[in-house]
PDB file of N, CA and C in Angstrom:
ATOM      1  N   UNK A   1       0.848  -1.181   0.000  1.00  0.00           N
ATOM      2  CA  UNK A   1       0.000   0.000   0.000  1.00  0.00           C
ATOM      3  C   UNK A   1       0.887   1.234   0.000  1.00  0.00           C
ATOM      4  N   UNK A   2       0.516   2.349  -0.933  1.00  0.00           N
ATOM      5  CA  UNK A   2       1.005   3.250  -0.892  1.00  0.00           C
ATOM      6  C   UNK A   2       0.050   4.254  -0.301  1.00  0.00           C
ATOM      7  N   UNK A   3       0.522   5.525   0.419  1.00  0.00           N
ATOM      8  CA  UNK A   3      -0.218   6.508   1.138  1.00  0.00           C
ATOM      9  C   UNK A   3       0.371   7.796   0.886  1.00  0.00           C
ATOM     10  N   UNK A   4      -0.049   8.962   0.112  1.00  0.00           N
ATOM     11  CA  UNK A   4      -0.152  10.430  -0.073  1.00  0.00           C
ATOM     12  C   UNK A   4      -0.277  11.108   0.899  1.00  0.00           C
ATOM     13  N   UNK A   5       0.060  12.247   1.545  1.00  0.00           N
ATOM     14  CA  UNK A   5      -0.891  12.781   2.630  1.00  0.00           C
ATOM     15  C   UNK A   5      -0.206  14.057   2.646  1.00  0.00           C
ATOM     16  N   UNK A   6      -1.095  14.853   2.484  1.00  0.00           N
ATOM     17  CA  UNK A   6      -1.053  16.632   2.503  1.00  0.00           C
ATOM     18  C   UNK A   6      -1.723  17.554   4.125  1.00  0.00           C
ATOM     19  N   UNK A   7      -1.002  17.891   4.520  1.00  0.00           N
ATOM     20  CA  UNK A   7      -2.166  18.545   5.525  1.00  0.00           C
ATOM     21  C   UNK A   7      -0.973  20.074   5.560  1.00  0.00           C
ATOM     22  N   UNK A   8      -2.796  21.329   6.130  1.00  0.00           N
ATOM     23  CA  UNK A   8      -2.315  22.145   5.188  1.00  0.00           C
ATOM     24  C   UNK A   8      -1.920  22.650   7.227  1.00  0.00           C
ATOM     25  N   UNK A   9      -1.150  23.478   7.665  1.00  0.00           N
ATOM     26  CA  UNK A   9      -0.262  24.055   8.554  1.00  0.00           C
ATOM     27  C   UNK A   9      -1.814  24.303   9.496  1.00  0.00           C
ATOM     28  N   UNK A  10      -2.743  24.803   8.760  1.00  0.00           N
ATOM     29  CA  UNK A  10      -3.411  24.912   9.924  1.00  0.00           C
ATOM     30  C   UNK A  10      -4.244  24.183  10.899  1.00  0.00           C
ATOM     31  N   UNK A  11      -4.168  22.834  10.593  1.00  0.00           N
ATOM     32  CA  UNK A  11      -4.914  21.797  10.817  1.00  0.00           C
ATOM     33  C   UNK A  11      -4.010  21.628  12.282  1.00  0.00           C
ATOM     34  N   UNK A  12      -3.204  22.088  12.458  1.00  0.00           N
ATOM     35  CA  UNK A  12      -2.138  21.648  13.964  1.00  0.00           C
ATOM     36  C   UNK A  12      -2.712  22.662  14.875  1.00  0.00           C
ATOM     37  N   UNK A  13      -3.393  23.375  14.795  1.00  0.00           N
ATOM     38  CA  UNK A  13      -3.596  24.414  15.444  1.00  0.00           C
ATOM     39  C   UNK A  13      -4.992  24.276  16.239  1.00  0.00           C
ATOM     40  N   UNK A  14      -5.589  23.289  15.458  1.00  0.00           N
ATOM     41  CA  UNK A  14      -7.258  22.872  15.671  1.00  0.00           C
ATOM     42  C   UNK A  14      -7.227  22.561  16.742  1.00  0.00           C
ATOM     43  N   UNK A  15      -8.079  22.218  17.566  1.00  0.00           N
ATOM     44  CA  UNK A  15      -8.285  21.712  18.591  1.00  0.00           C
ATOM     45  C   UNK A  15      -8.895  20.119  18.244  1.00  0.00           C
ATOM     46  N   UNK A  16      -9.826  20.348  17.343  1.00  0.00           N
ATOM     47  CA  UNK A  16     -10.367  18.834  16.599  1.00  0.00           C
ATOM     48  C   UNK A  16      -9.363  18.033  16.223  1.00  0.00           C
ATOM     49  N   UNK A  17      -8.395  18.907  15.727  1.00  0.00           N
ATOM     50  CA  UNK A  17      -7.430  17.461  15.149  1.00  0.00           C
ATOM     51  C   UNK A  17      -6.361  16.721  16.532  1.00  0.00           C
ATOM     52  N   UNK A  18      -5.969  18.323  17.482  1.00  0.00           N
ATOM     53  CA  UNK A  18      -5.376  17.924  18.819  1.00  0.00           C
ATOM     54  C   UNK A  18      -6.162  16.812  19.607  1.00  0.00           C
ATOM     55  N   UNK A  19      -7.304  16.723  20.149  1.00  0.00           N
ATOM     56  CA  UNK A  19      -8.147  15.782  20.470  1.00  0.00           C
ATOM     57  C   UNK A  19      -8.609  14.541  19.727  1.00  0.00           C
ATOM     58  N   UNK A  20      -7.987  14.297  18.808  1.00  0.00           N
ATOM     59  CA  UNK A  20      -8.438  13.226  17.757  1.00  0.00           C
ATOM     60  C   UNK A  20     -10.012  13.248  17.280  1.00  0.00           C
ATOM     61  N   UNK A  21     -10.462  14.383  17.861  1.00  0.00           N
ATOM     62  CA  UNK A  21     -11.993  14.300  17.285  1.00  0.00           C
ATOM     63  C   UNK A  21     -12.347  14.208  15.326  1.00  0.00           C
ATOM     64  N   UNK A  22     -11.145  14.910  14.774  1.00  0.00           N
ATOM     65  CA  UNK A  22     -11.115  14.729  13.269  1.00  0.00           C
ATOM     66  C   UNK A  22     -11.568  13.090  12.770  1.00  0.00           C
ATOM     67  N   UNK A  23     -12.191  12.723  11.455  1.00  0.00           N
ATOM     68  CA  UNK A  23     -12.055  11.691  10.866  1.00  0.00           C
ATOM     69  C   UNK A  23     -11.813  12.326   9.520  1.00  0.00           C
ATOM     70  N   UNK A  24     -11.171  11.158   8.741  1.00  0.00           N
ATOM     71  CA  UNK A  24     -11.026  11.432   7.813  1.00  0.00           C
ATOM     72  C   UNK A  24     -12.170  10.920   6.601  1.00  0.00           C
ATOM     73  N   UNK A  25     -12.642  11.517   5.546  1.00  0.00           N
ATOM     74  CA  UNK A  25     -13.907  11.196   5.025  1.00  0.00           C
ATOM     75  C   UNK A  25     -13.424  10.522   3.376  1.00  0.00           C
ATOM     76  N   UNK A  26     -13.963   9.507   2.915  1.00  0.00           N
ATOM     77  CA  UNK A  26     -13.569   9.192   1.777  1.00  0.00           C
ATOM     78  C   UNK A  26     -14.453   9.521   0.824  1.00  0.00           C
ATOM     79  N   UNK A  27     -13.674  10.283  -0.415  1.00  0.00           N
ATOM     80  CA  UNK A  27     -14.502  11.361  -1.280  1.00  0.00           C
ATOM     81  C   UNK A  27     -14.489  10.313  -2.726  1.00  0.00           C
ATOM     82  N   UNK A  28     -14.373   9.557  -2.840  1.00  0.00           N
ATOM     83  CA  UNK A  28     -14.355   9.185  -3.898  1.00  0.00           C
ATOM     84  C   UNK A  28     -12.864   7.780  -4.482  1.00  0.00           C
ATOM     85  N   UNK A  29     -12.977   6.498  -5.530  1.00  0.00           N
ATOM     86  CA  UNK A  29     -12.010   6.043  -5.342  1.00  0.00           C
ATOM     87  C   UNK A  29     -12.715   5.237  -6.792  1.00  0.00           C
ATOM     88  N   UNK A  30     -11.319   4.793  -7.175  1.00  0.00           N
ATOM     89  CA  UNK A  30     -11.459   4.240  -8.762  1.00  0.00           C
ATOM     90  C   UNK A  30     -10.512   2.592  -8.531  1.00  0.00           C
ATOM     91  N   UNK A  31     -10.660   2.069  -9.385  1.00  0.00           N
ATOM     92  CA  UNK A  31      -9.882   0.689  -9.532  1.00  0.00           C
ATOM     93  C   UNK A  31      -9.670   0.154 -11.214  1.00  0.00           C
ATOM     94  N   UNK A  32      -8.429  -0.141 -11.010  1.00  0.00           N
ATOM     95  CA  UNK A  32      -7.890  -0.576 -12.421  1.00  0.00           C
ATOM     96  C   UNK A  32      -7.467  -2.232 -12.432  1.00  0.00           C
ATOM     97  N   UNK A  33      -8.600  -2.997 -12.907  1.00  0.00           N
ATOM     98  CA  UNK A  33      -8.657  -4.205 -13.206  1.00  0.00           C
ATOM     99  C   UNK A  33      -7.565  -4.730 -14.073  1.00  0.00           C
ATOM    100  N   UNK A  34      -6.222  -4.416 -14.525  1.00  0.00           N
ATOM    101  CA  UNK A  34      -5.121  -5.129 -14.907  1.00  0.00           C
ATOM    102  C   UNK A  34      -4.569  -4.765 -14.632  1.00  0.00           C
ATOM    103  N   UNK A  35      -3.165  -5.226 -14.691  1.00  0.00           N
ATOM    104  CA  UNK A  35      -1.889  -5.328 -14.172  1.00  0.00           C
ATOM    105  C   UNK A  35      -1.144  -4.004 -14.665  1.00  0.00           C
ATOM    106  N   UNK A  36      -0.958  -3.336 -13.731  1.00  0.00           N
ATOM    107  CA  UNK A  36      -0.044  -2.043 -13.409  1.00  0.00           C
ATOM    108  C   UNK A  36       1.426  -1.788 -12.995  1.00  0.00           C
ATOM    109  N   UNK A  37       1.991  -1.496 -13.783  1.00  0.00           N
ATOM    110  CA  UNK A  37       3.720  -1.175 -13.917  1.00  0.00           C
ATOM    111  C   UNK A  37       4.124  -0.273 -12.561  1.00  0.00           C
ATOM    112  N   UNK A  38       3.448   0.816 -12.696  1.00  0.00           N
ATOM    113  CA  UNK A  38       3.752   2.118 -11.724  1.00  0.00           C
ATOM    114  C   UNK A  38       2.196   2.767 -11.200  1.00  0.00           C
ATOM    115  N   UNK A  39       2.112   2.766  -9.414  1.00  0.00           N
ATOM    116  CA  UNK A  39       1.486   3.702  -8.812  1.00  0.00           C
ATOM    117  C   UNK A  39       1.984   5.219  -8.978  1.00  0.00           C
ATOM    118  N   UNK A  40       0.941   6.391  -9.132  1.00  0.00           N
ATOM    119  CA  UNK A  40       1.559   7.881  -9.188  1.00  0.00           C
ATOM    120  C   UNK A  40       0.486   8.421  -8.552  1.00  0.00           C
ATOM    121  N   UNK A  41       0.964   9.744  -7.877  1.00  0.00           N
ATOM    122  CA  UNK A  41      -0.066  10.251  -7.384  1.00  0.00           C
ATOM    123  C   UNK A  41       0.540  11.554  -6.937  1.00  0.00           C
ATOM    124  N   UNK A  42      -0.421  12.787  -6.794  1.00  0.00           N
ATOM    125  CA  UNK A  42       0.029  13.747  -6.684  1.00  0.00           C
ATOM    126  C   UNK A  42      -0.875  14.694  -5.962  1.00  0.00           C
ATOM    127  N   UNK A  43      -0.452  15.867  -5.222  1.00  0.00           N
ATOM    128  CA  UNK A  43      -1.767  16.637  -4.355  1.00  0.00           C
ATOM    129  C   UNK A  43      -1.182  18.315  -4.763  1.00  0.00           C
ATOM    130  N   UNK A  44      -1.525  18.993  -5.249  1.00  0.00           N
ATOM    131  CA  UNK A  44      -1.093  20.383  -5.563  1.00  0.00           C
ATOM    132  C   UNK A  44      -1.960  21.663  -5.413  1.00  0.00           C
ATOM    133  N   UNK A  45      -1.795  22.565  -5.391  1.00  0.00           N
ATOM    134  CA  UNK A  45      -2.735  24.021  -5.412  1.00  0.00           C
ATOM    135  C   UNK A  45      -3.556  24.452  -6.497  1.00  0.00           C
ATOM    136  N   UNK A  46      -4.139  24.168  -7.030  1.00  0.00           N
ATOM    137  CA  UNK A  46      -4.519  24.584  -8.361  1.00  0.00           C
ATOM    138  C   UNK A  46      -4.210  26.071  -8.640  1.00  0.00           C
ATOM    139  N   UNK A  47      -4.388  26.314  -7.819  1.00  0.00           N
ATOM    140  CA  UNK A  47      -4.565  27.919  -7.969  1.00  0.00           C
ATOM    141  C   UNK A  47      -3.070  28.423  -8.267  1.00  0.00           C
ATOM    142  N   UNK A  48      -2.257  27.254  -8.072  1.00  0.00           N
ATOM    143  CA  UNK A  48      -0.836  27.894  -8.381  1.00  0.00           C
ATOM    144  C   UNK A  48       0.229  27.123  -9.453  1.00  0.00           C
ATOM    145  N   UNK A  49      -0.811  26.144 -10.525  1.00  0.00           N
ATOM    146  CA  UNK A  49      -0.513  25.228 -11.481  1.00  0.00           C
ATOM    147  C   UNK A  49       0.415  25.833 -12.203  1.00  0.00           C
ATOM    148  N   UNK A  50       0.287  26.987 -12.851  1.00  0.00           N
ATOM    149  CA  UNK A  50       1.406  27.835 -13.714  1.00  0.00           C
ATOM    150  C   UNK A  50       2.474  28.066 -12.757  1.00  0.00           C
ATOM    151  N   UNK A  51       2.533  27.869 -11.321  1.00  0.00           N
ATOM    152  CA  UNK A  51       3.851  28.233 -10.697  1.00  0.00           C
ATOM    153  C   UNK A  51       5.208  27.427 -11.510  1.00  0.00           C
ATOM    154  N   UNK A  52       6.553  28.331 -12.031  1.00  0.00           N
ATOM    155  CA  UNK A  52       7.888  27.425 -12.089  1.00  0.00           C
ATOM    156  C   UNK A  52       8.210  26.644 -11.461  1.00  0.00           C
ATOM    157  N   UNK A  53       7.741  26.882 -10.075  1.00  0.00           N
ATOM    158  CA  UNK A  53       8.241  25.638  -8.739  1.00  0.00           C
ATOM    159  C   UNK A  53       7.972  24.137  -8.800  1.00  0.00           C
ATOM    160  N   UNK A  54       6.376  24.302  -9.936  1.00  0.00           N
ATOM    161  CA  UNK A  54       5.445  23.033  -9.494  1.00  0.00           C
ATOM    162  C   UNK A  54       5.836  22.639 -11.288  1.00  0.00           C
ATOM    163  N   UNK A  55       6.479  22.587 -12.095  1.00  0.00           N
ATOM    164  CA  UNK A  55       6.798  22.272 -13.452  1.00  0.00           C
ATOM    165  C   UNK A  55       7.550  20.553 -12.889  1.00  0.00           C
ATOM    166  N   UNK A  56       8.268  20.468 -11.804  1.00  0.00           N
ATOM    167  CA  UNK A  56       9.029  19.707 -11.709  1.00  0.00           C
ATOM    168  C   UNK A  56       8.291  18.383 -11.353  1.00  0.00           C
ATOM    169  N   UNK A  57       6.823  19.000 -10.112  1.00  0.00           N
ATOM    170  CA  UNK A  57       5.800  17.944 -10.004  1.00  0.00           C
ATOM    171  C   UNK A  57       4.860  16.788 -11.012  1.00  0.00           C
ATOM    172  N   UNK A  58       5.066  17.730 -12.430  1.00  0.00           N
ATOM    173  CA  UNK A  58       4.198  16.952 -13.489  1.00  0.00           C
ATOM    174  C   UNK A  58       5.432  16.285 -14.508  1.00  0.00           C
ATOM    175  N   UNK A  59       6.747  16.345 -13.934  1.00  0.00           N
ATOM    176  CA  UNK A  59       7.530  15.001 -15.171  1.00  0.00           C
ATOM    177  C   UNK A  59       7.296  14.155 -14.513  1.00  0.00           C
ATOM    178  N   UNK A  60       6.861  13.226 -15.105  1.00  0.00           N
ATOM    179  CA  UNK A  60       6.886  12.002 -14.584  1.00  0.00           C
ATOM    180  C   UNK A  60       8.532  11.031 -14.696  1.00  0.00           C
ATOM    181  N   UNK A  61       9.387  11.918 -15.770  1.00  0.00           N
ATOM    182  CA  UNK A  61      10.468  10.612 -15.864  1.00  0.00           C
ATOM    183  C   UNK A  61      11.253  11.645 -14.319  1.00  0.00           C
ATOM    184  N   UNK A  62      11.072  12.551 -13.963  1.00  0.00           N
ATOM    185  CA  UNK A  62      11.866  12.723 -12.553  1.00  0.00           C
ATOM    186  C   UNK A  62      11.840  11.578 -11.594  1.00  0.00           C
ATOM    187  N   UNK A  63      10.739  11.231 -11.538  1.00  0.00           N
ATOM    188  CA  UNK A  63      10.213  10.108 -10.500  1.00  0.00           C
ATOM    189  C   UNK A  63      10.684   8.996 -11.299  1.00  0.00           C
ATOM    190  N   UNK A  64      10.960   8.846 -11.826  1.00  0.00           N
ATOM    191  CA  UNK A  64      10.955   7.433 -12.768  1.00  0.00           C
ATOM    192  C   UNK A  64      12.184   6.546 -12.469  1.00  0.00           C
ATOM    193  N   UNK A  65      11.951   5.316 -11.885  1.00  0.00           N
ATOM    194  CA  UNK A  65      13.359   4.844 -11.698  1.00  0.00           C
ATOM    195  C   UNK A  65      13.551   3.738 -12.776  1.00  0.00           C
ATOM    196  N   UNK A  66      14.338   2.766 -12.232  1.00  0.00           N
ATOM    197  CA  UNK A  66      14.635   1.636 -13.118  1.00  0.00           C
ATOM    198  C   UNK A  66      13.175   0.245 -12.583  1.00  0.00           C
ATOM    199  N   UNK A  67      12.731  -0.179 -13.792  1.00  0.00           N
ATOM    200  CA  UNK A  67      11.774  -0.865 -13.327  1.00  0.00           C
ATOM    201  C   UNK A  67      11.925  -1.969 -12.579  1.00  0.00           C
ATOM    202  N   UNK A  68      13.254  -2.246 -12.185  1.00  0.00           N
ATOM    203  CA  UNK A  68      13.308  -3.073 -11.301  1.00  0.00           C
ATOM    204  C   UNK A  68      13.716  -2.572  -9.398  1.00  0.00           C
ATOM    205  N   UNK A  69      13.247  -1.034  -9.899  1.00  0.00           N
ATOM    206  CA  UNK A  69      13.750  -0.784  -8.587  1.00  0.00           C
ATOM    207  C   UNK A  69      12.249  -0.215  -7.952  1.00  0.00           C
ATOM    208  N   UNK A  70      11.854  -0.990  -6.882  1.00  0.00           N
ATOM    209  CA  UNK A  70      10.555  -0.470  -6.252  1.00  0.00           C
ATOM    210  C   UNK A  70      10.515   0.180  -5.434  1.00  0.00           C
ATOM    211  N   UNK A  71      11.198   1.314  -4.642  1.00  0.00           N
ATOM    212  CA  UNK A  71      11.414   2.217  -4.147  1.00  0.00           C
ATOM    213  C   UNK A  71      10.712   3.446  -4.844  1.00  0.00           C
ATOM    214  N   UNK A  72       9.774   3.930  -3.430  1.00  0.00           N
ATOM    215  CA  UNK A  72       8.810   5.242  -4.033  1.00  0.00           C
ATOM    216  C   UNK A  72       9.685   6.580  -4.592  1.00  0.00           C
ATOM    217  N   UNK A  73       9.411   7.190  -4.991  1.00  0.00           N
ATOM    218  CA  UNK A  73      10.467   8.464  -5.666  1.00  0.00           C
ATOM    219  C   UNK A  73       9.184   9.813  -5.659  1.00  0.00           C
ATOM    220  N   UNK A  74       9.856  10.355  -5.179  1.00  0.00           N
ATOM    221  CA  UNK A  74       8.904  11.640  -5.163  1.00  0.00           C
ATOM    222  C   UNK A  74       9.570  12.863  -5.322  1.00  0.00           C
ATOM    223  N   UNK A  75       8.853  13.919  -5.269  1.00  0.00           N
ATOM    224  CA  UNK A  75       9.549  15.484  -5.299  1.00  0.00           C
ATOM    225  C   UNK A  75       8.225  16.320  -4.722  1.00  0.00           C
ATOM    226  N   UNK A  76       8.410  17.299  -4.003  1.00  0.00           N
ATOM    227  CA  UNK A  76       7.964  18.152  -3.132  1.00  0.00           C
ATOM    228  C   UNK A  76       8.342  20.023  -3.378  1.00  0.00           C
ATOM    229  N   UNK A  77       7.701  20.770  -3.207  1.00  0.00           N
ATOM    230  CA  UNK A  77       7.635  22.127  -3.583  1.00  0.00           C
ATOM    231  C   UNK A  77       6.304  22.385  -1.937  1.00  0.00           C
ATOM    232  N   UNK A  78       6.893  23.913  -2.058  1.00  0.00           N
ATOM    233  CA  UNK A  78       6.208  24.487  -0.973  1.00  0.00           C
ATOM    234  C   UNK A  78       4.600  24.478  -1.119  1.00  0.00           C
ATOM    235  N   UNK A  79       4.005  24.175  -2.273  1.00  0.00           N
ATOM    236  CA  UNK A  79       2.650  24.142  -2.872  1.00  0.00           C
ATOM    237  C   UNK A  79       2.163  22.581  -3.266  1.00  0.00           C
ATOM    238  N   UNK A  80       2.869  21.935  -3.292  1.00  0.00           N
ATOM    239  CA  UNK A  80       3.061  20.765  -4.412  1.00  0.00           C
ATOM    240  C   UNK A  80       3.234  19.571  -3.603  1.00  0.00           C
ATOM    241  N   UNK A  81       3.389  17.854  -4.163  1.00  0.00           N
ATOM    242  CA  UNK A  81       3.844  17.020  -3.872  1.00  0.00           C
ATOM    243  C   UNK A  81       3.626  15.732  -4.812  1.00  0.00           C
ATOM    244  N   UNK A  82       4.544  15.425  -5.049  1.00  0.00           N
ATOM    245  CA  UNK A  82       4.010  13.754  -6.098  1.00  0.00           C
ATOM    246  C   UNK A  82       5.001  12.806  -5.456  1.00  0.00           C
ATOM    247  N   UNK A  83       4.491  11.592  -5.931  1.00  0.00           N
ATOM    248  CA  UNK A  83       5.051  10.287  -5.645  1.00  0.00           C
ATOM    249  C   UNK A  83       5.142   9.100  -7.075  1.00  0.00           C
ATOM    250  N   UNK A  84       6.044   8.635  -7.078  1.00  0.00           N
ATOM    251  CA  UNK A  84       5.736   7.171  -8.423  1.00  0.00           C
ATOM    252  C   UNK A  84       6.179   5.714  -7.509  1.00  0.00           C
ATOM    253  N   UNK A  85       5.576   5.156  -7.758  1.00  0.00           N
ATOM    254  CA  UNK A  85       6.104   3.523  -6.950  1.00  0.00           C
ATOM    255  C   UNK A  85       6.291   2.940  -8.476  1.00  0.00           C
ATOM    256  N   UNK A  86       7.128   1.749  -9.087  1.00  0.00           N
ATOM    257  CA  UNK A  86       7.173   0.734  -9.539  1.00  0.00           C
ATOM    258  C   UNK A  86       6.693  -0.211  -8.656  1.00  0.00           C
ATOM    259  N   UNK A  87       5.776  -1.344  -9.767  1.00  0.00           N
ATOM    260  CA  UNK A  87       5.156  -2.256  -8.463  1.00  0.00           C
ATOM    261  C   UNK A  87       5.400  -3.643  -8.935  1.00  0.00           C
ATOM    262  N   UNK A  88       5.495  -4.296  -8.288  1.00  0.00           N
ATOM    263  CA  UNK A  88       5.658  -5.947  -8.424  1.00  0.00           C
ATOM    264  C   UNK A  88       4.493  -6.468  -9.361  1.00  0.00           C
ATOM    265  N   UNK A  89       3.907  -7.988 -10.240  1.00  0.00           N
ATOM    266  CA  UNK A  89       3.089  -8.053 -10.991  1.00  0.00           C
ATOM    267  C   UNK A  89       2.044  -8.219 -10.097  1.00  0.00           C
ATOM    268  N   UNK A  90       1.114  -7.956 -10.619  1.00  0.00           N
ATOM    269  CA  UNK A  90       0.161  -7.120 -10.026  1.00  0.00           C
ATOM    270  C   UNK A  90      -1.701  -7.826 -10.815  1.00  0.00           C
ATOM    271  N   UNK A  91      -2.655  -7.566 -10.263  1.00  0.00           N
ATOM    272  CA  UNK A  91      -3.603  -7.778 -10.990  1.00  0.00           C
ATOM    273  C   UNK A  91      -4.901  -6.613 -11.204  1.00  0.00           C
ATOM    274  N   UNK A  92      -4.081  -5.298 -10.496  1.00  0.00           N
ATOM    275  CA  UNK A  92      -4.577  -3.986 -10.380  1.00  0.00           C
ATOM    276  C   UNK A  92      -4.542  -3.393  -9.438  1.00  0.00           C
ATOM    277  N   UNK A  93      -5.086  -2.286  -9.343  1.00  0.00           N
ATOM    278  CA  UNK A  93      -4.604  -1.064  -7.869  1.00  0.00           C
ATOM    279  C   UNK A  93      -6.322  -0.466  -7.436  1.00  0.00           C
ATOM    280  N   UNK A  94      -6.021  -0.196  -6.629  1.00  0.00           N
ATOM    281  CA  UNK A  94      -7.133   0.505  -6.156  1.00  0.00           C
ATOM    282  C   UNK A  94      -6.806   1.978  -5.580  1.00  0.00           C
ATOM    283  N   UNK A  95      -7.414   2.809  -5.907  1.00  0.00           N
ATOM    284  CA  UNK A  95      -7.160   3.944  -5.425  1.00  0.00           C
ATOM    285  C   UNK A  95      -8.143   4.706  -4.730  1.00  0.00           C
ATOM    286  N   UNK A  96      -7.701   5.481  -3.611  1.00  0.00           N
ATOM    287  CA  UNK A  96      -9.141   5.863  -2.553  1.00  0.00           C
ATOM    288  C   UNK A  96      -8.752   7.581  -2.230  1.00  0.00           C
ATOM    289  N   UNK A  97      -9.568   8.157  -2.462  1.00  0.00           N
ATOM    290  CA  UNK A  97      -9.450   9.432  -1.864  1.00  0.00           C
ATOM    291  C   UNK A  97      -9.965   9.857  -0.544  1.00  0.00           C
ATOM    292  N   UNK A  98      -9.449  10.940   0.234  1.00  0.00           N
ATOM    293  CA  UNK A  98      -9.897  11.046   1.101  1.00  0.00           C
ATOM    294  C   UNK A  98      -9.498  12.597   1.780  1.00  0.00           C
ATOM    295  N   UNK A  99     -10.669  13.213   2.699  1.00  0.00           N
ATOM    296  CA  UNK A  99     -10.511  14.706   2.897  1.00  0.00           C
ATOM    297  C   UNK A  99     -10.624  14.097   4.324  1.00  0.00           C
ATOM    298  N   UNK A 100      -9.988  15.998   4.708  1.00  0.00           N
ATOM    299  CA  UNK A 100     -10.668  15.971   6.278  1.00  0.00           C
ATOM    300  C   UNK A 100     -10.903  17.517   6.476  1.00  0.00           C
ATOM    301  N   UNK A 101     -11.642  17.769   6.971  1.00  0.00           N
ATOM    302  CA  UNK A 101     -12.625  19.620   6.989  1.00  0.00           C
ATOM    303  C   UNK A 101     -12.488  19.809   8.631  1.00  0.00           C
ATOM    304  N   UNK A 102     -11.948  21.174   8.525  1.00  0.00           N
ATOM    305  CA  UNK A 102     -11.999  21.804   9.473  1.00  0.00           C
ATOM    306  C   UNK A 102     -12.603  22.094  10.522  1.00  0.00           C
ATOM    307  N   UNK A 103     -13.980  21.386   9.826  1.00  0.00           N
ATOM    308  CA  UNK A 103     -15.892  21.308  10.722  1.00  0.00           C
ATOM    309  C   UNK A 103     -16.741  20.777   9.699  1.00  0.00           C
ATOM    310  N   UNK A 104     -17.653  20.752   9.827  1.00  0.00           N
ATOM    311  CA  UNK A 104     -18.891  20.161   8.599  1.00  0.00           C
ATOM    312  C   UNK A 104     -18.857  20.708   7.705  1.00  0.00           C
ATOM    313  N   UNK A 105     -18.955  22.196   7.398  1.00  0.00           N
ATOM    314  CA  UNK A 105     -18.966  22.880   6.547  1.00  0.00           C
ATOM    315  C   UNK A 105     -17.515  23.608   6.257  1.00  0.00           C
ATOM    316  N   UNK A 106     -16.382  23.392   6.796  1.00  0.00           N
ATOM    317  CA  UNK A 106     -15.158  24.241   6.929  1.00  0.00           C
ATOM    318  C   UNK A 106     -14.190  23.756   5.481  1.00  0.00           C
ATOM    319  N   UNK A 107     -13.154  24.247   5.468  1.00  0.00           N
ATOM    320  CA  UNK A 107     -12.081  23.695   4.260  1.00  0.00           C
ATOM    321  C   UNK A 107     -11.622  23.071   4.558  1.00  0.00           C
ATOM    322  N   UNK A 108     -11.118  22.577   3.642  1.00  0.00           N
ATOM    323  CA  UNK A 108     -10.089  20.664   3.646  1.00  0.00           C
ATOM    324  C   UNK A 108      -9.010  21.072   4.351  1.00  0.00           C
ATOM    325  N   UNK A 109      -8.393  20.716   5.017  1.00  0.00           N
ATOM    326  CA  UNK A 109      -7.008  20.521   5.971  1.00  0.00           C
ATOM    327  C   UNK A 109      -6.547  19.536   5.608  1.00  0.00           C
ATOM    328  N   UNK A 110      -6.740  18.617   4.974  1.00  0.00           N
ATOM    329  CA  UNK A 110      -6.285  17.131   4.909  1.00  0.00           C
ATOM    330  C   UNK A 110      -6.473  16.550   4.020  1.00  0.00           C
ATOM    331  N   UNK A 111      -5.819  16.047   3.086  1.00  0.00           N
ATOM    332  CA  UNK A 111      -6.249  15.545   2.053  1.00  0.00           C
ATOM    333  C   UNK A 111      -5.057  13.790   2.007  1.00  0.00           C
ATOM    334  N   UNK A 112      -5.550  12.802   2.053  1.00  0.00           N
ATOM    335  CA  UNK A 112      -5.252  11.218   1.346  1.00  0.00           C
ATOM    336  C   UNK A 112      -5.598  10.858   0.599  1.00  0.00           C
ATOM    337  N   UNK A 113      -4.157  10.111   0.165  1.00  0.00           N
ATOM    338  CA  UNK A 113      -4.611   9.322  -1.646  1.00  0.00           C
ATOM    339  C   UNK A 113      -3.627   7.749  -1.028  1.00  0.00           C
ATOM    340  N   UNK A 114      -4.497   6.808  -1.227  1.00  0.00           N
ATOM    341  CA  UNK A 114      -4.099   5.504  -0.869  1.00  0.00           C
ATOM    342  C   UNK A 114      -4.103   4.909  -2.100  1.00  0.00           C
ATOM    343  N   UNK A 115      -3.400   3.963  -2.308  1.00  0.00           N
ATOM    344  CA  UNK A 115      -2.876   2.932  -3.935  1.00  0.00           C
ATOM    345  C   UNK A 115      -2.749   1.693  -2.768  1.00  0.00           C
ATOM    346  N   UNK A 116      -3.882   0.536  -3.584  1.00  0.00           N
ATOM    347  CA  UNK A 116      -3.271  -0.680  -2.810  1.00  0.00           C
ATOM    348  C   UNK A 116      -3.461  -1.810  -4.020  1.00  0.00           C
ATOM    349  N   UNK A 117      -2.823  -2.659  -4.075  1.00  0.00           N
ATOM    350  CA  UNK A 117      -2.591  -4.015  -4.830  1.00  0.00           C
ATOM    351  C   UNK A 117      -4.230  -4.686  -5.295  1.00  0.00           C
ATOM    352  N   UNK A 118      -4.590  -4.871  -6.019  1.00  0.00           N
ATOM    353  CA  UNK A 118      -5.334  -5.513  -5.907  1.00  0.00           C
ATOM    354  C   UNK A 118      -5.146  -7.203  -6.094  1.00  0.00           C
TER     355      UNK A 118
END
């Protein structure tokens, strides 16, 4: 299993997340019924997609190792974050999203992206 995880500075400050009262909510999740070479995944700002900083987040051959090497590879920016796994043979991945809000109605603080074997 691979695990993503973004949380944005102010989520430490909460009292919900200090008390463990936070859960995390799953927003949505897809699955790919054949066999998959490489997990990727990535969490960024939209609002700051044209940044120079975040150009480095969308090559994918940065991350790219030798396919026999399964060690995750990632790169990180003050806005940004990606990951690539090479994966062993495989019979598909599953992928799960997941938020966590500040309150019911508040902004995301938290955002997970899980990749697991199927």
């Amino acid at each position: 299993m691979q695990t993503l995880e973004a949380r944005h500075i102010k989520l430490f400050l909460c009292e919900g997340f200090r008390n463990g009262s936070w859960n995390y909510e799953l927003i949505g999740s897809y699955t790919i019924n054949k066999s998959v070479g490489a997990a990727s995944g990535g969490i960024f700002d939209l609002k700051l997609i044209k940044d120079r900083a975040m150009a480095g987040v969308f090559s994918f051959k940065s991350r790219a190792g030798q396919t026999s090497d399964l060690q995750p590879k990632a790169i990180n920016t003050f806005h940004s974050v990606a990951i690539r796994t090479n994966l062993q043979e495989n019979q598909g991945l599953l992928t799960k999203y997941y938020t966590m809000r500040a309150g019911s109605d508040e902004e995301v603080v938290s955002i997970r992206i899980s990749q697991q074997l199927v």
